[in-house]
Each structure stands twice: as structure tokens, then as C-alpha cells.
C-alpha atoms as a PDB file:
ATOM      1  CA  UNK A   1      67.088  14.652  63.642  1.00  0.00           C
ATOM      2  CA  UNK A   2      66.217  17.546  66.544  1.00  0.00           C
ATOM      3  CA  UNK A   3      65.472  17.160  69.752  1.00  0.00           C
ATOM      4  CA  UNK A   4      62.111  18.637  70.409  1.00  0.00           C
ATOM      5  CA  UNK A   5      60.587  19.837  73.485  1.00  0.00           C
ATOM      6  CA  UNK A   6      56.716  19.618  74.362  1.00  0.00           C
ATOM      7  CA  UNK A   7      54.742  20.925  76.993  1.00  0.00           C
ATOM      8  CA  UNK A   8      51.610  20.297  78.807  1.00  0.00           C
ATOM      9  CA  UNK A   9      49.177  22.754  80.409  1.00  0.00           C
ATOM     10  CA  UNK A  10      45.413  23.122  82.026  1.00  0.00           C
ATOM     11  CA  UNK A  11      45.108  25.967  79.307  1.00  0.00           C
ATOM     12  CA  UNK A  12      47.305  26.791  75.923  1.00  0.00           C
ATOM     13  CA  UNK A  13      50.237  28.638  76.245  1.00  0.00           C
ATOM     14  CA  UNK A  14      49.616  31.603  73.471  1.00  0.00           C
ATOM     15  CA  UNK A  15      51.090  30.398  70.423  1.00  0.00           C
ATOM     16  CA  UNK A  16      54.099  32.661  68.754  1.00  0.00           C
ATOM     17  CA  UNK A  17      55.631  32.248  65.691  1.00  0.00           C
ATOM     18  CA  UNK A  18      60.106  31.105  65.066  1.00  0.00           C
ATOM     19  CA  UNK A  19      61.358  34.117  63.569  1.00  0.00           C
ATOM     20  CA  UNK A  20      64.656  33.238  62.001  1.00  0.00           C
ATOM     21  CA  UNK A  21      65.726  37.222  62.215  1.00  0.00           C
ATOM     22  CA  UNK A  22      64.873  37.331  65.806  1.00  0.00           C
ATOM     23  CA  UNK A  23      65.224  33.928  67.070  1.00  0.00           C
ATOM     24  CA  UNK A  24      63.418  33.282  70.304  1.00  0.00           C
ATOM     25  CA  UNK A  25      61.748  30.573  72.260  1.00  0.00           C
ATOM     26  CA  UNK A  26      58.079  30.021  70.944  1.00  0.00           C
ATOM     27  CA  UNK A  27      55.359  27.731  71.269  1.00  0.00           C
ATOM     28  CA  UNK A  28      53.628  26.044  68.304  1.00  0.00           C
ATOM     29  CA  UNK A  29      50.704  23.962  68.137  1.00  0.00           C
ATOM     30  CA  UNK A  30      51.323  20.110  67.858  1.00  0.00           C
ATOM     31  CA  UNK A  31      50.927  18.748  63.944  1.00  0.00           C
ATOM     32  CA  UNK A  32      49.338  15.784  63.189  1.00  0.00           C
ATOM     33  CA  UNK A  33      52.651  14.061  63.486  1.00  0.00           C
ATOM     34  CA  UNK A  34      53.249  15.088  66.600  1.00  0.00           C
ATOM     35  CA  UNK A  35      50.113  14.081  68.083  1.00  0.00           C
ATOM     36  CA  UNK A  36      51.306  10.651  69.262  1.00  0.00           C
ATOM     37  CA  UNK A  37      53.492  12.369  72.542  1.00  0.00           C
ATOM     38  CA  UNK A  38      49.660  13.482  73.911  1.00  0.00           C
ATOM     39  CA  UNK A  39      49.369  10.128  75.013  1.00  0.00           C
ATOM     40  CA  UNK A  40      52.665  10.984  77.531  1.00  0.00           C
ATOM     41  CA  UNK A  41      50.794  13.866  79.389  1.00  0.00           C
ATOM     42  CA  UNK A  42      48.090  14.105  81.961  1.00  0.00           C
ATOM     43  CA  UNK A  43      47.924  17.661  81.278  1.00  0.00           C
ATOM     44  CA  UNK A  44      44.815  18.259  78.206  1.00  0.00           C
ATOM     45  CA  UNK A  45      46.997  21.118  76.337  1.00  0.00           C
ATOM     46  CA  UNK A  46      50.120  19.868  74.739  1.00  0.00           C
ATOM     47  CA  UNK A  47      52.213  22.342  72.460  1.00  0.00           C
ATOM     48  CA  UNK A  48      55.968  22.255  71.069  1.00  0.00           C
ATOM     49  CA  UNK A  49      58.434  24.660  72.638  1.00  0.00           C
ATOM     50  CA  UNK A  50      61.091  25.992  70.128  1.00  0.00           C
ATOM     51  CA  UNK A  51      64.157  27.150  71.076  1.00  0.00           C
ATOM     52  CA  UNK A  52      66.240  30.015  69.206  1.00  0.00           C
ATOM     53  CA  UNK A  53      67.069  26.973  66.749  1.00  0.00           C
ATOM     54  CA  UNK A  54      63.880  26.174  65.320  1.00  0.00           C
ATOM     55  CA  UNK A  55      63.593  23.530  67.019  1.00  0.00           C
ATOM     56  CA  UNK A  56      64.443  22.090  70.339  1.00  0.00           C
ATOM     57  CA  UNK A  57      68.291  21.318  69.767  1.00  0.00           C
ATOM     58  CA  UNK A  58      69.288  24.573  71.556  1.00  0.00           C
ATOM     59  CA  UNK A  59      67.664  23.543  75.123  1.00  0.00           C
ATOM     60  CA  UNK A  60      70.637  21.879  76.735  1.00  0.00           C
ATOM     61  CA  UNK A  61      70.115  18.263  76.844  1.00  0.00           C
ATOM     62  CA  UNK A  62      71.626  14.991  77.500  1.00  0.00           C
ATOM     63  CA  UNK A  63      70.890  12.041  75.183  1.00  0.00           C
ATOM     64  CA  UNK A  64      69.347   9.209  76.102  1.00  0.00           C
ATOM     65  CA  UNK A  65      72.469   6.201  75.110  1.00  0.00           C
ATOM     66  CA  UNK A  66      72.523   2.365  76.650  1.00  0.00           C
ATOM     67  CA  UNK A  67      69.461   2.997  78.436  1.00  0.00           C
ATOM     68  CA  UNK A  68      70.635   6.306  81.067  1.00  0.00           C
ATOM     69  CA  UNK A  69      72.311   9.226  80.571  1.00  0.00           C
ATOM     70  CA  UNK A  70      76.436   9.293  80.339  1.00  0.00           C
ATOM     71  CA  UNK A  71      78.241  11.418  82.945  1.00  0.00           C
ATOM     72  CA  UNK A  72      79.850  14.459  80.855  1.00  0.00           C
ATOM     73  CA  UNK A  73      81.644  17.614  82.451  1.00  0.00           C
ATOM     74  CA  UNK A  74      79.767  19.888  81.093  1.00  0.00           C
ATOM     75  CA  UNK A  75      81.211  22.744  83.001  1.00  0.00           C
ATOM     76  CA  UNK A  76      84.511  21.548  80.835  1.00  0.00           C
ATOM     77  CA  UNK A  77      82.197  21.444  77.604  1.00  0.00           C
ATOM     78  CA  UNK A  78      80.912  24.668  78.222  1.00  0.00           C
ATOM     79  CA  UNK A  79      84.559  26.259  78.913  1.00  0.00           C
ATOM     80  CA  UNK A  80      85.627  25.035  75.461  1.00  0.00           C
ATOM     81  CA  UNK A  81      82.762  26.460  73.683  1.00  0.00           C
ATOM     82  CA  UNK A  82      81.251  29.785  75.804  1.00  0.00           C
ATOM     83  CA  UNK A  83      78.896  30.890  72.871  1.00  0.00           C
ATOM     84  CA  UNK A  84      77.146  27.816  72.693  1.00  0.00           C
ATOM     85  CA  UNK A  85      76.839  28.039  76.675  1.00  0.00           C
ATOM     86  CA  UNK A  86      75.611  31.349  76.492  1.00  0.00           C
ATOM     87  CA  UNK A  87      73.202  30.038  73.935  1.00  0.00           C
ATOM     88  CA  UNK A  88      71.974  27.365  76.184  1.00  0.00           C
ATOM     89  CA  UNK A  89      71.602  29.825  78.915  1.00  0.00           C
ATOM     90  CA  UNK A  90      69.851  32.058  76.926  1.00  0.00           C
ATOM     91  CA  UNK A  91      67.198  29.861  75.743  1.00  0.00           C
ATOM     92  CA  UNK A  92      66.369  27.914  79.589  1.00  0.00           C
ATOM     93  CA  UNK A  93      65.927  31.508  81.141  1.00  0.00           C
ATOM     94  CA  UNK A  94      63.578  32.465  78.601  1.00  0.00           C
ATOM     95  CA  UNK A  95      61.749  28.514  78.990  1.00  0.00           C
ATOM     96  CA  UNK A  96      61.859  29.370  82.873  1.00  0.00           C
ATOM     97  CA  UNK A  97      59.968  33.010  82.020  1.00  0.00           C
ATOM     98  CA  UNK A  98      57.809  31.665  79.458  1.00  0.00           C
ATOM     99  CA  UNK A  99      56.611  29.366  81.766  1.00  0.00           C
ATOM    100  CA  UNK A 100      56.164  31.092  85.191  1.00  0.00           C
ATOM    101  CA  UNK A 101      54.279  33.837  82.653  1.00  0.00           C
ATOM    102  CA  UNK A 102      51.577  31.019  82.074  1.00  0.00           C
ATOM    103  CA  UNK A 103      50.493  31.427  85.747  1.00  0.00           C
ATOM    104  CA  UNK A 104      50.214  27.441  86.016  1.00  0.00           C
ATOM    105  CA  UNK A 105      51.209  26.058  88.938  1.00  0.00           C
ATOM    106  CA  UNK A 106      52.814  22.959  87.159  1.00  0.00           C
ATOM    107  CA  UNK A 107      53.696  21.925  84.119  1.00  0.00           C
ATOM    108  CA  UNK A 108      54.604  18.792  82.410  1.00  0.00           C
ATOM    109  CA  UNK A 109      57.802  18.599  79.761  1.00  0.00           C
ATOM    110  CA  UNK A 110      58.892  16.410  77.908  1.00  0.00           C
ATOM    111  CA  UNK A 111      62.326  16.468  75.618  1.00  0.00           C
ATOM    112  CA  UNK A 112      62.390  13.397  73.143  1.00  0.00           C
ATOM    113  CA  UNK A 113      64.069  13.085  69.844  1.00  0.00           C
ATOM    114  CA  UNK A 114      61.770  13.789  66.700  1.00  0.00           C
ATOM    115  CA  UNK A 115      61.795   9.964  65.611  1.00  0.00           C
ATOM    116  CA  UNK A 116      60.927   8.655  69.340  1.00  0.00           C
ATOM    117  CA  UNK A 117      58.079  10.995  70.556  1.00  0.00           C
ATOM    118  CA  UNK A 118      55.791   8.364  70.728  1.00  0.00           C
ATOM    119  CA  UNK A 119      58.212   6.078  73.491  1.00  0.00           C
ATOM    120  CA  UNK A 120      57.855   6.114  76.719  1.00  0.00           C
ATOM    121  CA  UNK A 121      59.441   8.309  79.092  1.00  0.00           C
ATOM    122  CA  UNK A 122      62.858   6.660  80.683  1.00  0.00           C
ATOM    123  CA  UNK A 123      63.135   9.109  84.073  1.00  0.00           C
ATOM    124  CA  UNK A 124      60.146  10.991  85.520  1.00  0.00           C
ATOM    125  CA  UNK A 125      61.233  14.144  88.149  1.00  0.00           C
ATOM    126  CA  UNK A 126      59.435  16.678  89.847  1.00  0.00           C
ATOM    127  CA  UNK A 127      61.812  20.127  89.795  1.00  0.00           C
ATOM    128  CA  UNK A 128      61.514  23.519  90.617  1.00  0.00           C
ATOM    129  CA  UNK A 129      61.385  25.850  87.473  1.00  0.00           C
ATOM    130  CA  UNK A 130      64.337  27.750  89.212  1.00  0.00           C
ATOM    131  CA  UNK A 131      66.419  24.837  88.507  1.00  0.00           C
ATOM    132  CA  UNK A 132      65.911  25.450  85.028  1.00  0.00           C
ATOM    133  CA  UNK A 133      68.748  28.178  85.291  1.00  0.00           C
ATOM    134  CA  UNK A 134      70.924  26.216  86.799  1.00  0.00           C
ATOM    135  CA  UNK A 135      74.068  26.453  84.405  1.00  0.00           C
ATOM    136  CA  UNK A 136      74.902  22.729  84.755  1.00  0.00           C
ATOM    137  CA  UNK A 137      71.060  22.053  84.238  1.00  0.00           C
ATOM    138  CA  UNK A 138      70.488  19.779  81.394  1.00  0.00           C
ATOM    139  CA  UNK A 139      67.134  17.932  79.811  1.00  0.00           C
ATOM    140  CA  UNK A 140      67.407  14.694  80.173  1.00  0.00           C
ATOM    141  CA  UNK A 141      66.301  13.239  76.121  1.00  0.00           C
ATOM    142  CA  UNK A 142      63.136  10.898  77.344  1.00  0.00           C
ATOM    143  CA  UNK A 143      62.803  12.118  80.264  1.00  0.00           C
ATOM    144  CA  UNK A 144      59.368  13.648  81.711  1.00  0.00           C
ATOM    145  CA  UNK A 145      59.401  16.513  83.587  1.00  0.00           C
ATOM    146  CA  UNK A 146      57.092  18.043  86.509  1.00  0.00           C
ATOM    147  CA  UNK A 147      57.501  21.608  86.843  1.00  0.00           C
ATOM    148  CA  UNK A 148      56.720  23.573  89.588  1.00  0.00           C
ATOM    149  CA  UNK A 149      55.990  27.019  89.563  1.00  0.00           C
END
């Protein structure tokens, strides 16, 4: 199972390919599998955001476990393994300049595992995209973000 990130817009974000040689964060258009987590978003465009993964599993996230979100040191986590911190870094600044480059002035995320996209949100918050590079910044899984731009 990945964790998979969506987005919703007033307008498509251009659409970009996963290159596994030069691994970036791109935006693909929803399959028919994917078309249940529309129903989550007032916004009319909804699209999958890849990280350098493939998938979503390389935005940092939080999972969703007895219905909230466990307390975890990241800061400890991300002492014990730098690379993967770097990694996570990596791929929210290039989220937080793939999104201000959509010149929307909010957008609507939301971070569910493959198997649940069609459940309902657990948190709903309203955040600046700046706080997207905050290093102990993490998507909460099931939870519905407003972003501000």
C-alpha cells in the first residue's frame, strides 16, 4: 500500500510525467479508480501529486492509527536516518513550489492511503503553504488540507 496525495484546483495543474531516472514531484491525472476521492473536494480539478517515489510515500506523513495521529519525535527519527529527511525535505519544497507556481490562491490536499481514498477526511486545517517547509511538518494520513497561497 502507498500513501497517495491528491490535489484540488479552480484549473489543472499541468500534468508531468514520474521519471524513475530523474525522480521528481509530478502531477497525474486521477484514473478511474481514483475517482471516488472527487467526492472529498470542493475544488472541480482533482489530480494525484507524486513524490520522487512514484507515489506519495515520500511526502512526510503521519498515519492515521486508533482514530488520531500518535505523538512521534520526529526530529529524533530524522537524526537517525538524515537521507530519508533530506528526502522528505526535498520533496515538500518542491510540493510548496509546485503549488505557489499554479498562481491559485488556495488549494485543497488531501493525503489518504491507496485502499481508503474514498473515507472521509478525519482533521480538516487551513495552513499556510510556507508551513509546508517546516522540517517537523508532516501530512496528517486522512486529513484535508486548505492551502493558502
Amino acid at each position: 500500500m502507498c500513501f497517495v496525495l491528491y490535489a484540488g484546483t479552480t484549473t489543472p495543474i499541468p500534468r508531468s510525467a514520474f521519471d524513475e531516472n530523474a525522480p521528481y514531484v509530478h502531477v497525474t491525472a486521477l484514473t478511474e479508480d481514483e475517482m471516488p476521492v472527487s467526492a472529498h473536494f470542493s475544488a472541480p480539478a482533482v489530480q494525484n501529486i507524486g513524490s520522487t517515489s512514484g507515489c506519495g510515500c515520500d511526502f512526510p506523513h503521519a498515519m492515521f492509527q486508533n482514530g488520531g495521529w500518535p505523538e512521534i519525535d520526529f526530529a529524533q527519527s530524522d537524526n537517525r536516518n538524515p537521507e530519508r529527511a533530506a528526502t522528505h525535505r526535498q520533496n515538500l519544497a518542491a510540493l510548496a513550489a509546485l503549488l505557489q507556481s499554479t498562481g491559485e490562491t488556495t488549494i485543497e490536499l488531501y493525503g489518504v492511503w491507496w485502499s481508503d481514498m474514498a473515507e472521509e477526511p478525519q482533521a480538516r486545517e487551513v495552513i499556510a503553504v510556507s508551513q509546508l517547509l517546516d522540517p517537523a511538518f508532516r501530512l496528517k494520513e486522512r486529513g484535508f488540507y486548505t492551502i493558502t497561497l
